[in-house]
C-alpha atoms as a PDB file:
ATOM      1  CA  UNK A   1      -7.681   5.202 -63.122  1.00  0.00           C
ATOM      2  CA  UNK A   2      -6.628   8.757 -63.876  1.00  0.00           C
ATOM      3  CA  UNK A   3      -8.504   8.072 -68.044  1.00  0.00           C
ATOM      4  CA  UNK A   4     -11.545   6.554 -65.835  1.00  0.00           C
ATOM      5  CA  UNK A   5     -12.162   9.861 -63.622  1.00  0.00           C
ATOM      6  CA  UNK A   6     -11.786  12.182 -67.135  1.00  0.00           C
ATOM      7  CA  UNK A   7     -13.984   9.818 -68.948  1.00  0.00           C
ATOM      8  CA  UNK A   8     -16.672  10.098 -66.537  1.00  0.00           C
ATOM      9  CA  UNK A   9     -15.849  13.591 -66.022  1.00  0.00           C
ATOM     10  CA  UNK A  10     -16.255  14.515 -69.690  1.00  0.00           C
ATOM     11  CA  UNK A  11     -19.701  12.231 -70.071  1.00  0.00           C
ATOM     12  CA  UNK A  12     -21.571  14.279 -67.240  1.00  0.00           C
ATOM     13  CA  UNK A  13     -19.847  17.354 -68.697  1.00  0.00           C
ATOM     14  CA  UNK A  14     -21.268  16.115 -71.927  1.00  0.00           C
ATOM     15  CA  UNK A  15     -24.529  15.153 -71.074  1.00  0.00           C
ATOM     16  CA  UNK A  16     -25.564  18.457 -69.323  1.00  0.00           C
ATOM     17  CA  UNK A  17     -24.216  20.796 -72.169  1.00  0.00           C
ATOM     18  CA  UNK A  18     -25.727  18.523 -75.170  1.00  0.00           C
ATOM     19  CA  UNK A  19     -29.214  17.098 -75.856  1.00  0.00           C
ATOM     20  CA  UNK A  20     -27.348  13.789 -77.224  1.00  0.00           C
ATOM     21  CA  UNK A  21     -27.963  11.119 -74.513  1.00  0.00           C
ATOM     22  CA  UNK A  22     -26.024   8.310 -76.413  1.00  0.00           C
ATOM     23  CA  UNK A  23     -22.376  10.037 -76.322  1.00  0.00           C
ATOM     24  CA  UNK A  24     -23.231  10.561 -72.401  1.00  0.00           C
ATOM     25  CA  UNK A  25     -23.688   6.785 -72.342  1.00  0.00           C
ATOM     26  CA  UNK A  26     -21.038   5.639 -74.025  1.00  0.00           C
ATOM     27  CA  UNK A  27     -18.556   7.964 -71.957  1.00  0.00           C
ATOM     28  CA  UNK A  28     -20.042   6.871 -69.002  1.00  0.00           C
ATOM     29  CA  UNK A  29     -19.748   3.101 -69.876  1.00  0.00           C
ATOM     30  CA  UNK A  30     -16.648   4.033 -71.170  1.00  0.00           C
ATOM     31  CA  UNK A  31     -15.419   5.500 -67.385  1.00  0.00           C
ATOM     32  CA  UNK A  32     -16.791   2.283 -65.443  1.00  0.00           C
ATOM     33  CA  UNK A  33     -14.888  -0.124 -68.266  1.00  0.00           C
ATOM     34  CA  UNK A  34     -11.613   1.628 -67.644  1.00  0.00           C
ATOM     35  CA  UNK A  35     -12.274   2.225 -63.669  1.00  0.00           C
ATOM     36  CA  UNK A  36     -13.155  -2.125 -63.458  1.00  0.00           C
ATOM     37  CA  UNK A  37     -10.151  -2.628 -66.025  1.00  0.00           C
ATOM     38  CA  UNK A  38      -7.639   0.019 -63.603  1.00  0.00           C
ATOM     39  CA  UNK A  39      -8.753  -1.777 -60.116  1.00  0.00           C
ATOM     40  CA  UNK A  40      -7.719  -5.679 -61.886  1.00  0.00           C
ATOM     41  CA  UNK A  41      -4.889  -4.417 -62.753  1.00  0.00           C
ATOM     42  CA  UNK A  42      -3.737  -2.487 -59.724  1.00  0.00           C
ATOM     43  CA  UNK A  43      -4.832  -5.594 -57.501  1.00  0.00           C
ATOM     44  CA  UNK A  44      -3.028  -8.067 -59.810  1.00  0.00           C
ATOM     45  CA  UNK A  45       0.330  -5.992 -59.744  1.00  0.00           C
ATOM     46  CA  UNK A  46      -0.061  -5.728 -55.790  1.00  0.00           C
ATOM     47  CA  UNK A  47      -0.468  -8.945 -55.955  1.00  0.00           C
ATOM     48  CA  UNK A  48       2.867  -9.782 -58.133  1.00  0.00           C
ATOM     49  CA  UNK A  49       4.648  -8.010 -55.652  1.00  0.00           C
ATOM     50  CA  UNK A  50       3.582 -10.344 -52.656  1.00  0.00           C
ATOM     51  CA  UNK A  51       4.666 -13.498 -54.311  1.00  0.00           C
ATOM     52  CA  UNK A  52       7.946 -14.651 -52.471  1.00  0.00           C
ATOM     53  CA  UNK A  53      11.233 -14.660 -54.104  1.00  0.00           C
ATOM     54  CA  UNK A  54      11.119 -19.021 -53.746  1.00  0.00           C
ATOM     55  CA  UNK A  55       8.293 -19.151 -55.879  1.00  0.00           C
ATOM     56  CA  UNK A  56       9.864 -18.448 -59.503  1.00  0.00           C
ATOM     57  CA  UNK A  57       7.862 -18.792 -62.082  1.00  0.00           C
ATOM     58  CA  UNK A  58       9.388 -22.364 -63.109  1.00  0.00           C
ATOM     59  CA  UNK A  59       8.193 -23.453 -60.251  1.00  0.00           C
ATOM     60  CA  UNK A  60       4.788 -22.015 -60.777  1.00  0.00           C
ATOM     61  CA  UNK A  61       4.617 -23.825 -63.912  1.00  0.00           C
ATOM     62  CA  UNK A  62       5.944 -26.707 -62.393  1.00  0.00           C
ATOM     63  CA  UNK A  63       3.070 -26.415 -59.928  1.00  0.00           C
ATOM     64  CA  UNK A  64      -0.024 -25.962 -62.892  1.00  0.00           C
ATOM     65  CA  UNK A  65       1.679 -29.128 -64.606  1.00  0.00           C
ATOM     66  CA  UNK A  66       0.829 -31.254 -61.066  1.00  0.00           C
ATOM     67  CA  UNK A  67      -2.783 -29.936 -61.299  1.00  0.00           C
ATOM     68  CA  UNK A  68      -5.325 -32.450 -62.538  1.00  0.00           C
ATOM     69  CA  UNK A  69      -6.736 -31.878 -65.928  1.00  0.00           C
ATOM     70  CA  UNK A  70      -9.566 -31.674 -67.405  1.00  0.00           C
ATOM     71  CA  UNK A  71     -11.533 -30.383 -64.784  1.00  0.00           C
ATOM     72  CA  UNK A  72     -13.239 -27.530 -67.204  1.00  0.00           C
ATOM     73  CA  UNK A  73     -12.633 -28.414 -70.932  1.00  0.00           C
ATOM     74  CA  UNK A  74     -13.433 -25.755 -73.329  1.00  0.00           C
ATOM     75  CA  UNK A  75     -16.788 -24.322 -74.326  1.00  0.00           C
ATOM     76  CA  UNK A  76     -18.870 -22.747 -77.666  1.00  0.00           C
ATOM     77  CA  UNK A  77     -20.445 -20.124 -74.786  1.00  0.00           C
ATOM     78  CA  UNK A  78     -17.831 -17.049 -75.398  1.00  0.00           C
ATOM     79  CA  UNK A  79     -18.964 -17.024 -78.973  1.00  0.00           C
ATOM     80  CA  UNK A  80     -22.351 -16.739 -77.991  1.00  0.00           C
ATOM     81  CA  UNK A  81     -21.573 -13.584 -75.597  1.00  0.00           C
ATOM     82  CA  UNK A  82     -19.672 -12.185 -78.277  1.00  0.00           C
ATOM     83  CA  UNK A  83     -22.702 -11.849 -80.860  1.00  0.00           C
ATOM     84  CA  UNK A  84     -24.618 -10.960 -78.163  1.00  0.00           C
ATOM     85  CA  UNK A  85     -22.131  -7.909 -77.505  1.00  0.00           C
ATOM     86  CA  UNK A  86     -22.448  -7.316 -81.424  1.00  0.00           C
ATOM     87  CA  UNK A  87     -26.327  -7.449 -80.855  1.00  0.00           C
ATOM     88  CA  UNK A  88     -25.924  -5.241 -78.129  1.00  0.00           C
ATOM     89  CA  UNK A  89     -23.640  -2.550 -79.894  1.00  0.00           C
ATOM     90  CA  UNK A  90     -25.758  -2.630 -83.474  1.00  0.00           C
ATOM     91  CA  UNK A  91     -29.220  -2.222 -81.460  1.00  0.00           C
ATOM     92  CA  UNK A  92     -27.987   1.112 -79.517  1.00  0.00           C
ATOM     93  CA  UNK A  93     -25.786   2.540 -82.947  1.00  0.00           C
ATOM     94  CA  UNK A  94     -28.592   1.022 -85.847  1.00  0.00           C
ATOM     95  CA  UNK A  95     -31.947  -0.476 -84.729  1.00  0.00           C
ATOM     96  CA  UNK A  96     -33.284  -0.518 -81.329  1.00  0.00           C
ATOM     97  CA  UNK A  97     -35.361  -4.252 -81.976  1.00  0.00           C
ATOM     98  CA  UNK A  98     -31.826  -5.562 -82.604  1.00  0.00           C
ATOM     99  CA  UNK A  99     -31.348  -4.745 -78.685  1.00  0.00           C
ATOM    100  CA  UNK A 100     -33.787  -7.562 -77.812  1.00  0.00           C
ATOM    101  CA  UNK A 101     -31.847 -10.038 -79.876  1.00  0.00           C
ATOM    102  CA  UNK A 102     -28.767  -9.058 -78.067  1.00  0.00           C
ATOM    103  CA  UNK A 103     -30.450  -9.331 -74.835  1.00  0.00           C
ATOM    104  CA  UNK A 104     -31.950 -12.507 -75.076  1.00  0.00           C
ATOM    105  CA  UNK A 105     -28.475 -14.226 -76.818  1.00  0.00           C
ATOM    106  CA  UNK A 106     -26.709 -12.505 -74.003  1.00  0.00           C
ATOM    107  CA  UNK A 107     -29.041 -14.269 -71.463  1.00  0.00           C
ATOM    108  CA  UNK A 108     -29.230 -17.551 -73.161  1.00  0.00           C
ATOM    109  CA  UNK A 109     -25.142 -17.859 -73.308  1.00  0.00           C
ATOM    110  CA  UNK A 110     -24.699 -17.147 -69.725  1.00  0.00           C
ATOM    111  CA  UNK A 111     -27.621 -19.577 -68.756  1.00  0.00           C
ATOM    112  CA  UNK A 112     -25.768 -22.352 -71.588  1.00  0.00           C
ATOM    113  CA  UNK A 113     -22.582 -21.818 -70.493  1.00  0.00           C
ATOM    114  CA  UNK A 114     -23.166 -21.994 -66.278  1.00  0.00           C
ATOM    115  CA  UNK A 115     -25.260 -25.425 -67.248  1.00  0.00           C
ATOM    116  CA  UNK A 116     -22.367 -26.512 -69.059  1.00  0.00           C
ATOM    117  CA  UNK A 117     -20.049 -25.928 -66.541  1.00  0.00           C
ATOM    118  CA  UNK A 118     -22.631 -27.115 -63.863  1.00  0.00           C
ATOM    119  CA  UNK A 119     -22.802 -30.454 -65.814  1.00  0.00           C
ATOM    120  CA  UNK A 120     -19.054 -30.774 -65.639  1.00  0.00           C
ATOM    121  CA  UNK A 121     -18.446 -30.004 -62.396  1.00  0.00           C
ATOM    122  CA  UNK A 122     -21.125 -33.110 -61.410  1.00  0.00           C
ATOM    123  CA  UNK A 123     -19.300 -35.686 -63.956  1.00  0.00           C
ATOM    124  CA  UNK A 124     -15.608 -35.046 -62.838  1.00  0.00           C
ATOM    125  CA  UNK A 125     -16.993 -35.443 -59.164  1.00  0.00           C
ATOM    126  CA  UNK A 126     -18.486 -38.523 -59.860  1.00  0.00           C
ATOM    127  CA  UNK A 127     -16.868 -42.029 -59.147  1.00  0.00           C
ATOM    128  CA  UNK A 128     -16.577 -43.577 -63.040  1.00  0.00           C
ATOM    129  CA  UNK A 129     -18.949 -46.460 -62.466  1.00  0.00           C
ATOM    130  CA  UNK A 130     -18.034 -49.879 -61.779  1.00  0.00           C
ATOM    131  CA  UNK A 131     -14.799 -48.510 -59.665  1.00  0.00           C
ATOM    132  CA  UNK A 132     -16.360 -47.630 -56.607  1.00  0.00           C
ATOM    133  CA  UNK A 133     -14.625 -49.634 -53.900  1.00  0.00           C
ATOM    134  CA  UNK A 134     -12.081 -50.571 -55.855  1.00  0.00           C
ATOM    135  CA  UNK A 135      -8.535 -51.120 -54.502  1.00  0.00           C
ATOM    136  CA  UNK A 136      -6.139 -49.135 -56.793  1.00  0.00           C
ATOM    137  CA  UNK A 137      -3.137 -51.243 -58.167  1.00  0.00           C
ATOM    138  CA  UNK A 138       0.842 -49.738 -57.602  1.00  0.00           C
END
C-alpha cells in the first residue's frame, strides 16, 4: 500500500509541475494497480490466518479432489484480453487509432468469454437427455 500512496503521490506531483499528461497517467494507473493488488493481498493473508488449525492443507486438497469437474473447462478468451492489453498499451505509447483496436478486442473478449461461460453454465445444468427420470443403478 505504502508504493500505492507514493505512486499516486508522485503522478499528481508530476502532473502539476510538467506539461506531460502521459507520465501523470501512467503513475496514476500505476498507484490504483498497486493499491487493488495491496487490498487482495492484505484480505487474502487475513484470510489465511482465519482458516482453523483442522483444516490442513491435505485436507483442502482432499476437499477440491471431491468437487465435481468440469464445471468450467478452459477457454481461448484470456488471449484475446491479452492483445487487447497490447492494443491498449501500443495505441497510448505509438498510434492513437491502434486504441480503437484495443478497445473493441477488449470488448469483444469479455462479451466471448461471459457467452462462453454462460453457455456452460446452461449445459452442465441440464439433465443429459434421455436420463430424465431415470433410476440410477448401485
Amino acid at each position: 500500500m505504502g508504493l500505492s500512496v507514493f505512486l499516486l503521490v508522485t503522478g499528481i506531483v508530476y502532473g502539476v509541475t510538467s506539461s506531460e499528461r502521459q507520465g501523470t497517467v501512467h503513475l496514476i494507473v500505476s498507484a490504483v494497480v498497486f493499491g487493488y493488488i495491496g487490498i487482495v493481498t492484505r484480505a487474502a493473508a487475513r484470510k489465511a490466518e482465519e482458516v482453523p488449525p483442522e483444516r490442513t492443507p491435505s485436507v483442502v486438497e482432499e476437499e477440491v479432489a471431491e468437487l465435481p469437474e468440469g464445471e468450467i473447462a478452459p477457454t481461448i478468451w484470456p488471449v484475446g484480453f491479452a492483445l487487447a492489453a497490447i492494443g491498449l498499451v501500443l495505441g497510448v505509447v505509438i498510434q492513437h487509432w491502434l486504441l480503437i483496436i484495443g478497445g473493441a478486442l477488449f470488448v469483444a473478449s469479455g462479451v466471448g468469454w461471459f457467452q462462453d461461460i454462460r453457455h456452460q453454465h446452461q449445459h452442465a445444468h441440464q439433465e443429459p437427455a434421455g436420463t430424465a427420470g431415470e433410476v440410477p443403478t448401485p
